[in-house]
C-alpha atoms as a PDB file:
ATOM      1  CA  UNK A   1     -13.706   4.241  61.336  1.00  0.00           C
ATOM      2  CA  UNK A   2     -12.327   5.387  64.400  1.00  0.00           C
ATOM      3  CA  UNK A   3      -8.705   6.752  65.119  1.00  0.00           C
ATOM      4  CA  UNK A   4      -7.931   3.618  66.841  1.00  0.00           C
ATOM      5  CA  UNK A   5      -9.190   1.614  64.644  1.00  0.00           C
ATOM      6  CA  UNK A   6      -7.535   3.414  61.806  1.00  0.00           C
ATOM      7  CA  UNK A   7      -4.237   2.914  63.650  1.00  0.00           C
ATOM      8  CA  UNK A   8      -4.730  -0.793  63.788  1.00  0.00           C
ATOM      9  CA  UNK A   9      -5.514  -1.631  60.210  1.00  0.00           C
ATOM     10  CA  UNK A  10      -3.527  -2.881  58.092  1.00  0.00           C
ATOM     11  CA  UNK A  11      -1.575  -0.703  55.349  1.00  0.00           C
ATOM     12  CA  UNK A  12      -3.652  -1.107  51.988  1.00  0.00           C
ATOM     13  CA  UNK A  13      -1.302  -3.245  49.498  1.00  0.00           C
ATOM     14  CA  UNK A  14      -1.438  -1.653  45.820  1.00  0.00           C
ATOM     15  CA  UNK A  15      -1.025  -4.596  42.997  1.00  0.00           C
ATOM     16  CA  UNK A  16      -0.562  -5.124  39.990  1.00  0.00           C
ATOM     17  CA  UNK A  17      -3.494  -4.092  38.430  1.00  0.00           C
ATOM     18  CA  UNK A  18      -3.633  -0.978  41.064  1.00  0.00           C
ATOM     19  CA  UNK A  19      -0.491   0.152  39.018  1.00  0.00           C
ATOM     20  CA  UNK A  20      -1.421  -0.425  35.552  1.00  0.00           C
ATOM     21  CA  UNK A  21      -4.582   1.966  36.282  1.00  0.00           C
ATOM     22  CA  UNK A  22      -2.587   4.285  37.495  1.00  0.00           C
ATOM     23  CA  UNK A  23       0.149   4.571  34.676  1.00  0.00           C
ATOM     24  CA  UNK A  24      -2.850   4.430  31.982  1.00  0.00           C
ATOM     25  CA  UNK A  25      -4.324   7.075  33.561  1.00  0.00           C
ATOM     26  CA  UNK A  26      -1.411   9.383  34.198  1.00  0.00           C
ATOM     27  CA  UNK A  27      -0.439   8.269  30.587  1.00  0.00           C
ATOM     28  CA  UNK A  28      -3.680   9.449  29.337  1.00  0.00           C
ATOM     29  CA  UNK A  29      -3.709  12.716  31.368  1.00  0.00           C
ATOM     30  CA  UNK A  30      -0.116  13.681  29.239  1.00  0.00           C
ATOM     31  CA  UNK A  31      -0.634  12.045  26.164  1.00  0.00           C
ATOM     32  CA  UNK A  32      -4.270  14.021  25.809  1.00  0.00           C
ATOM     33  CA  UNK A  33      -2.561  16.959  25.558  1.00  0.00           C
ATOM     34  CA  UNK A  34      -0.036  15.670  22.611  1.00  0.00           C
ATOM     35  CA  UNK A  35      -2.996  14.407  20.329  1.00  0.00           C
ATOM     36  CA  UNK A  36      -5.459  17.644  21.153  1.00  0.00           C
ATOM     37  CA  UNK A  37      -4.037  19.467  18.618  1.00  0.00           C
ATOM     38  CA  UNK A  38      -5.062  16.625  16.138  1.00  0.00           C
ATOM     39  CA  UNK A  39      -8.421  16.246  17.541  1.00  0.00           C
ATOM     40  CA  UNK A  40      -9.022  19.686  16.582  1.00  0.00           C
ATOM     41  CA  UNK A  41      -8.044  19.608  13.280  1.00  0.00           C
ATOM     42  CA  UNK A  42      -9.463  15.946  12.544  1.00  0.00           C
ATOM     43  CA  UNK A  43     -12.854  17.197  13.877  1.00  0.00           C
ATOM     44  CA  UNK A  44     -12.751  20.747  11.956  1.00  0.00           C
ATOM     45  CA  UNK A  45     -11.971  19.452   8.740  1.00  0.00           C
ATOM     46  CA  UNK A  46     -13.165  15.884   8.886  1.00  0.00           C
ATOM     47  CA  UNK A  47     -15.840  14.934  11.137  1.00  0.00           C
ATOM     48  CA  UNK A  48     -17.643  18.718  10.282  1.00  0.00           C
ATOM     49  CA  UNK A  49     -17.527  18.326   7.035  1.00  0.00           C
ATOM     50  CA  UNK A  50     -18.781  14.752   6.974  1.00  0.00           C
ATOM     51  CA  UNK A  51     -21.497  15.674   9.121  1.00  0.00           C
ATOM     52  CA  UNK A  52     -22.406  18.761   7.432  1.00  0.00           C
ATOM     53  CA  UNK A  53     -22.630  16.805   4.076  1.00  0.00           C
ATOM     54  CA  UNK A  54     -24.769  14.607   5.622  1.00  0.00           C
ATOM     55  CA  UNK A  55     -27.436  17.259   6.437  1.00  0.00           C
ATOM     56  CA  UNK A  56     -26.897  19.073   3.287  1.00  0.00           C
ATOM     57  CA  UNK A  57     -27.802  15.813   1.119  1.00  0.00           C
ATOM     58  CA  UNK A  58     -31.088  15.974   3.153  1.00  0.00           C
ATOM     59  CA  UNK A  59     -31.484  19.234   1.924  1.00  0.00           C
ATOM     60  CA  UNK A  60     -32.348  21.263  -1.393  1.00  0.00           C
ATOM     61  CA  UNK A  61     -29.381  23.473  -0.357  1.00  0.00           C
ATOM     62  CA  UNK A  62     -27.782  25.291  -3.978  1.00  0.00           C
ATOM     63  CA  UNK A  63     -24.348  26.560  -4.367  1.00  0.00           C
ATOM     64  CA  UNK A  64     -25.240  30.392  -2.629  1.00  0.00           C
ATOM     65  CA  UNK A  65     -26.431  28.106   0.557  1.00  0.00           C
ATOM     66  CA  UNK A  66     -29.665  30.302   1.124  1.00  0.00           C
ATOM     67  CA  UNK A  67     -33.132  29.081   1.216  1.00  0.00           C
ATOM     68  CA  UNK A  68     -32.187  25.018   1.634  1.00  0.00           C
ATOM     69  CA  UNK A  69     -35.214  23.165   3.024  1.00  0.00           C
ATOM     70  CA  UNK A  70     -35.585  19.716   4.465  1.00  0.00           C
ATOM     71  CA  UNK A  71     -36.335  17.111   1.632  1.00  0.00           C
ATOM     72  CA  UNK A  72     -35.784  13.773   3.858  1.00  0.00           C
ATOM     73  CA  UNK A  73     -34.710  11.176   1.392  1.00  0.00           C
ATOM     74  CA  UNK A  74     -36.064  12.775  -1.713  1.00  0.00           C
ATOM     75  CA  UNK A  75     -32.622  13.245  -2.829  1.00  0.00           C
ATOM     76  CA  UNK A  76     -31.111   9.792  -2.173  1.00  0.00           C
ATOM     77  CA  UNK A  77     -34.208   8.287  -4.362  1.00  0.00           C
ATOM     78  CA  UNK A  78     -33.438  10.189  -7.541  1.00  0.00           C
ATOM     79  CA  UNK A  79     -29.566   9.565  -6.922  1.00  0.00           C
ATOM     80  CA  UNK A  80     -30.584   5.357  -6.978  1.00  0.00           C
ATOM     81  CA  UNK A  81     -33.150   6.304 -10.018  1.00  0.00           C
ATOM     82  CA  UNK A  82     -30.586   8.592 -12.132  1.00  0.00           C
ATOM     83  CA  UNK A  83     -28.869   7.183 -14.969  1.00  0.00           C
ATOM     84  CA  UNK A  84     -26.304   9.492 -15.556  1.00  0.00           C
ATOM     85  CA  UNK A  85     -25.072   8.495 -11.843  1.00  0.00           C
ATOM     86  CA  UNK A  86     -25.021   4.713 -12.423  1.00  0.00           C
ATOM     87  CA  UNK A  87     -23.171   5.640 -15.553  1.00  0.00           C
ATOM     88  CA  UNK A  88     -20.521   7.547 -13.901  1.00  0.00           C
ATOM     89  CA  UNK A  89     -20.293   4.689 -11.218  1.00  0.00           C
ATOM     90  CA  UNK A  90     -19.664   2.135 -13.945  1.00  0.00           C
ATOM     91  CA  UNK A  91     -16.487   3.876 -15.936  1.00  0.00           C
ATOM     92  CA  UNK A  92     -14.912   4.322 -12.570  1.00  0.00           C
ATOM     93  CA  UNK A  93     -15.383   0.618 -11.642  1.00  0.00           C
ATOM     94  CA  UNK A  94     -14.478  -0.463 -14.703  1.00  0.00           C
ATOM     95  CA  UNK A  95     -11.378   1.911 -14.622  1.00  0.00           C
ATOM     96  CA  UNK A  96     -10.626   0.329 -11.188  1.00  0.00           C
ATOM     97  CA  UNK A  97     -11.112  -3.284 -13.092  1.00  0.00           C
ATOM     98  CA  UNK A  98      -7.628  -2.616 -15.733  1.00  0.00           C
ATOM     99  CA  UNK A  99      -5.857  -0.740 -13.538  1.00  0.00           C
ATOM    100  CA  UNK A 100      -5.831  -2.432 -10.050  1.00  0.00           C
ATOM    101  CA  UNK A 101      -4.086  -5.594 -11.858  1.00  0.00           C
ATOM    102  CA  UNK A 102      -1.941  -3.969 -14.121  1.00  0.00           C
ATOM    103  CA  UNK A 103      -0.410  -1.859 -11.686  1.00  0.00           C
ATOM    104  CA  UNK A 104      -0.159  -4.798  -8.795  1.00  0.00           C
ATOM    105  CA  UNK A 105       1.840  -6.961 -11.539  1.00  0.00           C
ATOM    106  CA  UNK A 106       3.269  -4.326 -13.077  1.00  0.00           C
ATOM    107  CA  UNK A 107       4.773  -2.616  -9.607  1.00  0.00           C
ATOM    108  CA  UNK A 108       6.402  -6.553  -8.590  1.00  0.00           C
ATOM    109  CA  UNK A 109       8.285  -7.047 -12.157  1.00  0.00           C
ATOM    110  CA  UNK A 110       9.618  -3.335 -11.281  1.00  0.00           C
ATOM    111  CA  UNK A 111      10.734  -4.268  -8.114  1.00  0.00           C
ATOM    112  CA  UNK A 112      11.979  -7.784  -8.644  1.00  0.00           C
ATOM    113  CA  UNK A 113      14.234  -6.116 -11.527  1.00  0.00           C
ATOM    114  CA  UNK A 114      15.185  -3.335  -9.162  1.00  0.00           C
ATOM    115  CA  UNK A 115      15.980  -5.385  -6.293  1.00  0.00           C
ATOM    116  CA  UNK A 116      18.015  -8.265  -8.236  1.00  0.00           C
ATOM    117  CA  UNK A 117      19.714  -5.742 -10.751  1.00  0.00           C
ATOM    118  CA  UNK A 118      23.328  -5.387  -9.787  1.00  0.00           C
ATOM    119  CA  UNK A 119      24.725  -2.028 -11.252  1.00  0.00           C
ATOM    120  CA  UNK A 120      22.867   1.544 -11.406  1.00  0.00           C
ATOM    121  CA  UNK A 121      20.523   0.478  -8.962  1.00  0.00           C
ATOM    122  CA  UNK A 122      19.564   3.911  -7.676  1.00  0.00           C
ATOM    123  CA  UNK A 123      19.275   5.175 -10.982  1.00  0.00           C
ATOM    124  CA  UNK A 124      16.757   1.827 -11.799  1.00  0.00           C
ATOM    125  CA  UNK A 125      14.880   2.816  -8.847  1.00  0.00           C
ATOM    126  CA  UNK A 126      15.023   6.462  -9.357  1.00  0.00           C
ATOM    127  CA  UNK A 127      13.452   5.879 -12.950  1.00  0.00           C
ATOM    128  CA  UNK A 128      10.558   3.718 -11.990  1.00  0.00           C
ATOM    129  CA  UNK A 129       9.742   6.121  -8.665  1.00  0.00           C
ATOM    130  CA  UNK A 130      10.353   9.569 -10.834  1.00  0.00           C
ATOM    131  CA  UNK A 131       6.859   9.906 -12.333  1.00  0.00           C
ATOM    132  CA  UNK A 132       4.952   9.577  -9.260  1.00  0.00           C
ATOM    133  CA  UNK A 133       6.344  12.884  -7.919  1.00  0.00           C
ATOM    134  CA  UNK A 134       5.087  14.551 -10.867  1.00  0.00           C
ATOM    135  CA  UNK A 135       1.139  16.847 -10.156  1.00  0.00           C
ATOM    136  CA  UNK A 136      -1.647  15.122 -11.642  1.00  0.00           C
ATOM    137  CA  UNK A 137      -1.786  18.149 -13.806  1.00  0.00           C
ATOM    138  CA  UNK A 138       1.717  17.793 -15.162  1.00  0.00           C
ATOM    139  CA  UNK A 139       1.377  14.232 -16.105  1.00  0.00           C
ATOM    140  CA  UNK A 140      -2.473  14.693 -17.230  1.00  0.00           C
ATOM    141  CA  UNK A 141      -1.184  17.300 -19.772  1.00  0.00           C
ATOM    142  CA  UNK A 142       2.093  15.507 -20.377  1.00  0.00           C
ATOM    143  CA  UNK A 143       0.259  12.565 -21.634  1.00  0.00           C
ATOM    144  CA  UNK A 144      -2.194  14.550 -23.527  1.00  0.00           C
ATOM    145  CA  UNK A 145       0.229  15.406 -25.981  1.00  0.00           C
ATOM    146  CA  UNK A 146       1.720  12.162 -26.484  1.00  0.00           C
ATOM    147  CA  UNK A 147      -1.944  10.970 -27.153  1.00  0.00           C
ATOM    148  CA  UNK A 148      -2.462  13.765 -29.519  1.00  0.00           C
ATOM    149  CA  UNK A 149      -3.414  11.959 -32.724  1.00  0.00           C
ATOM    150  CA  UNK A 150      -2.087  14.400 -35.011  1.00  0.00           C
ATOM    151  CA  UNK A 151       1.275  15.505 -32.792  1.00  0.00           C
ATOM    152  CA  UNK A 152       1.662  13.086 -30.828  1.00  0.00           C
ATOM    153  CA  UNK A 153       4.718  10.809 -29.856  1.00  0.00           C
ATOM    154  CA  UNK A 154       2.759   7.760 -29.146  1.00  0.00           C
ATOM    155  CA  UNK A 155       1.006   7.621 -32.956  1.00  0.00           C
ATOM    156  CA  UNK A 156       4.361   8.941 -34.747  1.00  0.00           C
ATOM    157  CA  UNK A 157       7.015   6.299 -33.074  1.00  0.00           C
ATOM    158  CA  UNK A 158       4.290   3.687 -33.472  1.00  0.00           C
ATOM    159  CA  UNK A 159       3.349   4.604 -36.633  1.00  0.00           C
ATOM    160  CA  UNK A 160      -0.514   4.903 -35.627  1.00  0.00           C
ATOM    161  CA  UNK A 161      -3.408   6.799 -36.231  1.00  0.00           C
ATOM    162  CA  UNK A 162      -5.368   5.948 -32.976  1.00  0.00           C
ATOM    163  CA  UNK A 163      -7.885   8.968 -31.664  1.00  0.00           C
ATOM    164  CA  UNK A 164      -6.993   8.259 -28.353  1.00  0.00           C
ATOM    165  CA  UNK A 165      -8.891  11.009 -26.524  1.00  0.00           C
ATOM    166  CA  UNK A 166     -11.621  11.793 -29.243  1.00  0.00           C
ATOM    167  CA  UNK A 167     -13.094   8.001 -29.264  1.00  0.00           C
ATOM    168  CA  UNK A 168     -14.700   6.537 -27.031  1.00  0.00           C
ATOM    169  CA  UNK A 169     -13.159   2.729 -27.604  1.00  0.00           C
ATOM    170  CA  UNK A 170      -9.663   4.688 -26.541  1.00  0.00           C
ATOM    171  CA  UNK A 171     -10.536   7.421 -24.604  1.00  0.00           C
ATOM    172  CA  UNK A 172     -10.676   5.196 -21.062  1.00  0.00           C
ATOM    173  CA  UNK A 173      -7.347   3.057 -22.173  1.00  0.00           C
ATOM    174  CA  UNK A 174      -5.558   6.537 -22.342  1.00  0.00           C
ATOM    175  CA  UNK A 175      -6.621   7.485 -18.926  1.00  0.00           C
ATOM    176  CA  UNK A 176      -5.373   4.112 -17.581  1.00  0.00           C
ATOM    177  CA  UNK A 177      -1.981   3.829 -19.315  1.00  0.00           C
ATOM    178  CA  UNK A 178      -1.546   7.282 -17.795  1.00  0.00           C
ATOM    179  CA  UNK A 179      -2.689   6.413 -14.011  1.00  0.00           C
ATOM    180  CA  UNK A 180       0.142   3.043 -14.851  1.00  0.00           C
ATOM    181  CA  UNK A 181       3.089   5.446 -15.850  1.00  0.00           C
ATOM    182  CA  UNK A 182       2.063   8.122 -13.133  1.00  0.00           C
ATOM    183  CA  UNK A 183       1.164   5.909 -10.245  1.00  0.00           C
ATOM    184  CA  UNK A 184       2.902   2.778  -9.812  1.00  0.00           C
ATOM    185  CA  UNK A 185       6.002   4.068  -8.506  1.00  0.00           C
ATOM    186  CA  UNK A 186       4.271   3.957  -5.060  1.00  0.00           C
ATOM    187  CA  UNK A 187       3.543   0.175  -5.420  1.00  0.00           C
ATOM    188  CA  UNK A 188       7.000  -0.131  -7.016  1.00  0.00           C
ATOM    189  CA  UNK A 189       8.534   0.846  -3.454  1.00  0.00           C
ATOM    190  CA  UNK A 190       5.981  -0.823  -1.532  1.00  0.00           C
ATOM    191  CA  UNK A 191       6.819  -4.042  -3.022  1.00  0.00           C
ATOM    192  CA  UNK A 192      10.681  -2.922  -3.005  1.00  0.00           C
ATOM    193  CA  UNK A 193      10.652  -2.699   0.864  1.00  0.00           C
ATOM    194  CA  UNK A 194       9.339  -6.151   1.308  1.00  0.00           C
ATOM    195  CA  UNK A 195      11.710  -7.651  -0.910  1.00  0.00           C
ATOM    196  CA  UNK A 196      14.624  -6.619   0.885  1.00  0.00           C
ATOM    197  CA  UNK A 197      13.041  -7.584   4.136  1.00  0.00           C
ATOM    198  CA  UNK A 198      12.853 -11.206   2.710  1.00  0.00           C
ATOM    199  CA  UNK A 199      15.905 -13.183   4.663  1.00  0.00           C
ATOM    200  CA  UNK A 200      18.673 -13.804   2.322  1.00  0.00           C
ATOM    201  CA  UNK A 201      18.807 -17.647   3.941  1.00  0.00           C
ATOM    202  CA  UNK A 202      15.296 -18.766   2.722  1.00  0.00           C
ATOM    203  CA  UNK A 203      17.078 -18.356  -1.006  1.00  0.00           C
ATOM    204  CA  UNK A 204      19.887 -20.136  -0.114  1.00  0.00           C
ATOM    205  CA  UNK A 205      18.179 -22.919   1.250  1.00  0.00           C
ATOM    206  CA  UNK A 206      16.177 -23.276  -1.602  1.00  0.00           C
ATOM    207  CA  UNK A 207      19.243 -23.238  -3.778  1.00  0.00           C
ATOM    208  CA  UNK A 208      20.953 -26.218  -1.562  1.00  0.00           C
ATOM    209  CA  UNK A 209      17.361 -27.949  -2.269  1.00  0.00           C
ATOM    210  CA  UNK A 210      18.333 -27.328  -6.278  1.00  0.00           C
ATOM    211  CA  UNK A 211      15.214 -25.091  -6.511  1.00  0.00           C
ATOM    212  CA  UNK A 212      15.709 -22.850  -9.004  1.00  0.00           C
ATOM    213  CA  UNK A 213      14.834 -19.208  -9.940  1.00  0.00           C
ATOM    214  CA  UNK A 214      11.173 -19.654 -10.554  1.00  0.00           C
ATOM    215  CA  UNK A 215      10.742 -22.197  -8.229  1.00  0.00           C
ATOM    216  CA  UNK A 216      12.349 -19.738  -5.563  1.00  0.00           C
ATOM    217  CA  UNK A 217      10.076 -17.177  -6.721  1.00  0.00           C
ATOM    218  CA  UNK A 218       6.913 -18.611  -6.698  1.00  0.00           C
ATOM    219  CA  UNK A 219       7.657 -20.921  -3.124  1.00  0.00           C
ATOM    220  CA  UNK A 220       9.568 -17.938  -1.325  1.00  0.00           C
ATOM    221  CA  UNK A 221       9.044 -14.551  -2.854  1.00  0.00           C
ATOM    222  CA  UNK A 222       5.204 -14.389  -3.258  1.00  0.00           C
ATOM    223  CA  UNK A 223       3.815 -15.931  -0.232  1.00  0.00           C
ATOM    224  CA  UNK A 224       5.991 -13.925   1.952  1.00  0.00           C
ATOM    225  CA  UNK A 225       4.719 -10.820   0.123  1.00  0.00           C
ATOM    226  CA  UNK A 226       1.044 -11.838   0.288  1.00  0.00           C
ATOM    227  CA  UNK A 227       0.237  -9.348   2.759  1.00  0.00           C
ATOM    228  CA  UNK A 228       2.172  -6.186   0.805  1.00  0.00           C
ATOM    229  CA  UNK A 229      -0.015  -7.251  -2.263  1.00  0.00           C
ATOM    230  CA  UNK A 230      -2.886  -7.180  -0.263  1.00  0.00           C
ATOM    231  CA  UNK A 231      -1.936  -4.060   0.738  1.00  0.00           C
ATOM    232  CA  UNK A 232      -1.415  -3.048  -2.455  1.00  0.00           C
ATOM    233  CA  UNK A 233      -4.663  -3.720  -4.150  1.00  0.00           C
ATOM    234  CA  UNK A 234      -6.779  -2.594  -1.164  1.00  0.00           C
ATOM    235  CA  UNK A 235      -5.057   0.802  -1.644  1.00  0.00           C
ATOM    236  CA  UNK A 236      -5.153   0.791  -5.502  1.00  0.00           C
ATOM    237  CA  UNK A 237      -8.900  -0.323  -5.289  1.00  0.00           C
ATOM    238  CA  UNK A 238      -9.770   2.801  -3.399  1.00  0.00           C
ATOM    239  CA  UNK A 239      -7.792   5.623  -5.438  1.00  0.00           C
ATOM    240  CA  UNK A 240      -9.140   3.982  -8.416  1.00  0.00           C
ATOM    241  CA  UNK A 241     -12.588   4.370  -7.561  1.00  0.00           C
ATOM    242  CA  UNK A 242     -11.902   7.854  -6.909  1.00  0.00           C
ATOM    243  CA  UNK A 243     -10.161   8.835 -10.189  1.00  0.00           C
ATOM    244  CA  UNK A 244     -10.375  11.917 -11.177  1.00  0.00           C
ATOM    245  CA  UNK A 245      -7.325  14.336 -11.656  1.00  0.00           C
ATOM    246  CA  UNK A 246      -5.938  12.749 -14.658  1.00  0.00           C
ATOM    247  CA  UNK A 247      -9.435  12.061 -16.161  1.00  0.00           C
ATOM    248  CA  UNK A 248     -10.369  15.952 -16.359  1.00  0.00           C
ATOM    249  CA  UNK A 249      -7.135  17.042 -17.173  1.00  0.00           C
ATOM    250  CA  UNK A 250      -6.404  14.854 -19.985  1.00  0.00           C
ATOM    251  CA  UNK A 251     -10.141  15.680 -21.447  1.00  0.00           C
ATOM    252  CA  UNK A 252     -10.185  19.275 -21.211  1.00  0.00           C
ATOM    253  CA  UNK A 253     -12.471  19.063 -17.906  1.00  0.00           C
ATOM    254  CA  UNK A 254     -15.034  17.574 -20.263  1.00  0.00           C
ATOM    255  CA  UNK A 255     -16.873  14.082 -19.829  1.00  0.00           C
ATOM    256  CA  UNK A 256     -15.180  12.414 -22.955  1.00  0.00           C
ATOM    257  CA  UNK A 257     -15.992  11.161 -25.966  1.00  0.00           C
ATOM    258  CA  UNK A 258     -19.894  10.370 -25.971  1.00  0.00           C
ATOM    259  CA  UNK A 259     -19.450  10.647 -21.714  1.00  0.00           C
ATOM    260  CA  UNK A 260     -17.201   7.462 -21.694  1.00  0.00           C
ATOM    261  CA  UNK A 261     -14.886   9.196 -19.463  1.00  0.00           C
ATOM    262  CA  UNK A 262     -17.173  10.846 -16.380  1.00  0.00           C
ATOM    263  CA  UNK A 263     -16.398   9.196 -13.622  1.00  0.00           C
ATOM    264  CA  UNK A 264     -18.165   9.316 -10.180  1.00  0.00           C
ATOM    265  CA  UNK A 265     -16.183  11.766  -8.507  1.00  0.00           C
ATOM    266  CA  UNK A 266     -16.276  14.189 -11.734  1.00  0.00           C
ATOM    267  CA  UNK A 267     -20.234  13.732 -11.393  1.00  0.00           C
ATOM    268  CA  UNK A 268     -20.469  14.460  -8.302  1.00  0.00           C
ATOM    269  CA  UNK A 269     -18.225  17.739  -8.969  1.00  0.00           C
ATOM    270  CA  UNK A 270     -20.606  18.592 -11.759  1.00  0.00           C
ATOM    271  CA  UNK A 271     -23.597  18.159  -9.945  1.00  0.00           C
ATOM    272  CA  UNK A 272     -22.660  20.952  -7.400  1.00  0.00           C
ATOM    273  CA  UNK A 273     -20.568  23.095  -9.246  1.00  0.00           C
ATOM    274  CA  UNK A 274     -22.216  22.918 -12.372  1.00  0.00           C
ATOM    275  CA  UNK A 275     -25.682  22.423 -12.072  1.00  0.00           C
ATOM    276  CA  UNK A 276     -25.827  24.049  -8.188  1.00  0.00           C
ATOM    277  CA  UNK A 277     -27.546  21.575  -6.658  1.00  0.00           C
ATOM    278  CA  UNK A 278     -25.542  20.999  -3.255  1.00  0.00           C
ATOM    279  CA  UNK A 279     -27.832  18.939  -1.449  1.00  0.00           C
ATOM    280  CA  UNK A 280     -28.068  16.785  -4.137  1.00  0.00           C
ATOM    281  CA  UNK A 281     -24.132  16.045  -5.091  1.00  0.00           C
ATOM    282  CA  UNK A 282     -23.697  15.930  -1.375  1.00  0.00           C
ATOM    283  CA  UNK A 283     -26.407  12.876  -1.892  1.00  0.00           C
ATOM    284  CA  UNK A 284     -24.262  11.465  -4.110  1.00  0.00           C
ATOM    285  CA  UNK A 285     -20.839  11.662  -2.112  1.00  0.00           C
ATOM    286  CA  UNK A 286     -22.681  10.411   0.471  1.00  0.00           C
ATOM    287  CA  UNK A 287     -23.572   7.232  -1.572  1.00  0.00           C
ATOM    288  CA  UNK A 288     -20.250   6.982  -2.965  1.00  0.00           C
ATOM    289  CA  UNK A 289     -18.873   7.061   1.089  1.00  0.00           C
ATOM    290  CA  UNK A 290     -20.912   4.203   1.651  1.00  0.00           C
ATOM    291  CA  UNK A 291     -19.878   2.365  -1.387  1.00  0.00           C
ATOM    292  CA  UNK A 292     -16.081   3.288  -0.546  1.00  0.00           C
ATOM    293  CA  UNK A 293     -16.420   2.048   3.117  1.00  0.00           C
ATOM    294  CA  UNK A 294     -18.233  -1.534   1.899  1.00  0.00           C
ATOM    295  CA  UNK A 295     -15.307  -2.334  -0.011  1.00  0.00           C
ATOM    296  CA  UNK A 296     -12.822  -1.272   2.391  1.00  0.00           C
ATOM    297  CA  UNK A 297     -14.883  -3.572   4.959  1.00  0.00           C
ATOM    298  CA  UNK A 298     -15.273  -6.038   2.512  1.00  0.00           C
ATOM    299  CA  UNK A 299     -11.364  -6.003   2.075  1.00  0.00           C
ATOM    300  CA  UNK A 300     -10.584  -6.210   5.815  1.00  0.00           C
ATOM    301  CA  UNK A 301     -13.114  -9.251   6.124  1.00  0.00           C
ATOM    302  CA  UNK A 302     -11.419 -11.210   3.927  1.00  0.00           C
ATOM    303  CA  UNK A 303      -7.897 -10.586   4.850  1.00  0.00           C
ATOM    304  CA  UNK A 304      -8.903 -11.801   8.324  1.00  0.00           C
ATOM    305  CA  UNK A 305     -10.544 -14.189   7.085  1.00  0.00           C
ATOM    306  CA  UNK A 306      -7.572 -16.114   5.496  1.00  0.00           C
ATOM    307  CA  UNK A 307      -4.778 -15.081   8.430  1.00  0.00           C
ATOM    308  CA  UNK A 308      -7.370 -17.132  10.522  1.00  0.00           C
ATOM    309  CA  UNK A 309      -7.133 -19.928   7.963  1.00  0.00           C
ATOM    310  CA  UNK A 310      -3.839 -20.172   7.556  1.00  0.00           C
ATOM    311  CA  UNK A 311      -3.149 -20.581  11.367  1.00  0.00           C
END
């Protein structure tokens, strides 16, 4: 273009759009270097790790890390063909099976006491929040004396002689009631939040329409906390599955009565730590990643599923 020419065109109009990719970049440019520090860290102790699991469970890498060779998918096939693994996997899914219920239920009754209770209400919700602050360790060892068949609280006020952690019928039901006490102050608050976010006017309504207390409850209070309790039991599903703290603790780091209480994660740990064989416990995490990530998936699917239905 010539100078003339240059002189006689017309000024170039920026729009809209010219603006908005402008401020997105600019916004990027600053905001990158607010969220490096993260990037850092996420990669260094996340995405490395995962990735160097990954390689090791292709491996026959031991504890000392010298001398691994590749083994392809030698490992994976005697994780699918190994008993003691699809044991493990089945106490921690049926572990996840009592207490996912238990503690969704259990965590609304808390709240709707704590939320419609008129005096002491801090101290209410102090009480039912309390244990969850507690180390697994403190309440794993806490509870092991309570369920101590020949000291324990739990046989002497109920005038039992139950071997709670010694038989295998019990050993499990220990572990959950445990996980209950311990962990459903968390759900308790969840589901405490969302109550009081609930407009006072929907309840007053109702009452105008003579609906009463149950009616309320079962019209108002649970479909507007639908998506809390789905909250709720997609988080519960995924600790559960990945017990493990309160298991060991409460069994002496042991596998329980007759191995009823190894779970998956506690297999895993044993398979590396115990028995030295890195490559193939990192097989096994891997597995247990994938299973993990299905459900969470699986979880998300359906969720979207029924928003889309219900619009």
């Amino acid at each position: 273009m010539t100078t003339a020419e240059s002189v006689l065109a017309p000024p170039r109009v920026t729009t809209a759009a010219d603006s908005a990719t402008i401020r997105r970049k600019q916004g990027f440019q600053h905001g990158g270097w607010f969220v490096a520090p993260f990037l850092v860290l996420f990669t260094l102790f996340v995405i490395w790790p995962l990735l160097r699991g990954v390689y090791l469970s292709l491996t026959d890498a031991d504890i000392t890390g010298d001398g691994e060779s590749f083994v392809g998918l030698d490992n994976y096939r005697e994780a699918l063909d190994d008993p003691l693994m699809w044991d493990a996997l089945g106490h921690s899914a049926y572990f996840t099976l009592l207490v996912v219920p238990c503690i969704t239920v259990l965590a609304f009754l808390l709240a709707m006491l704590a939320h419609h209770i008129e005096r002491g209400k801090w101290l209410w919700r102090l009480c039912f929040f309390a244990p969850f602050l507690l180390p697994s360790t403190v309440a794993g060892n806490l509870w092991q004396w309570l369920f101590n068949p020949g000291t324990g609280m739990i046989n002497h006020v109920l005038g039992l002689d139950t071997p709670w952690l010694t038989d295998k019928s019990y050993a499990m039901l220990a572990i959950v009631i445990t996980t209950l006490w311990w962990t459903v102050g968390f759900s308790f608050l969840l589901y405490l939040a969302a109550l009081q976010s609930i407009p006072d006017h929907l309840y007053e309504a109702a009452k105008l329409d003579g609906a009463n207390a149950w009616h309320r409850t079962v019209h108002i209070t649970l479909p507007m906390l639908r998506n809390i309790t789905g909250l709720v039991i997609t988080l519960q599903i995924l600790a559960s599955l990945q017990v493990f703290d309160q298991a060991v603790v409460m069994l002496d780091f042991g596998p329980g009565p007759e191995n009823a209480t190894r779970t998956f994660v506690q297999y895993t740990l044993e398979a590396g730590f115990t028995s030295y064989r890195v490559g193939y416990a990192s097989a096994i995490s891997v597995i247990f990643f994938v299973i993990i990530a299905v459900v969470a998936l699986a979880r998300m699917w359906l969720l979207r599923n029924r928003e889309e239905a219900t619009r």
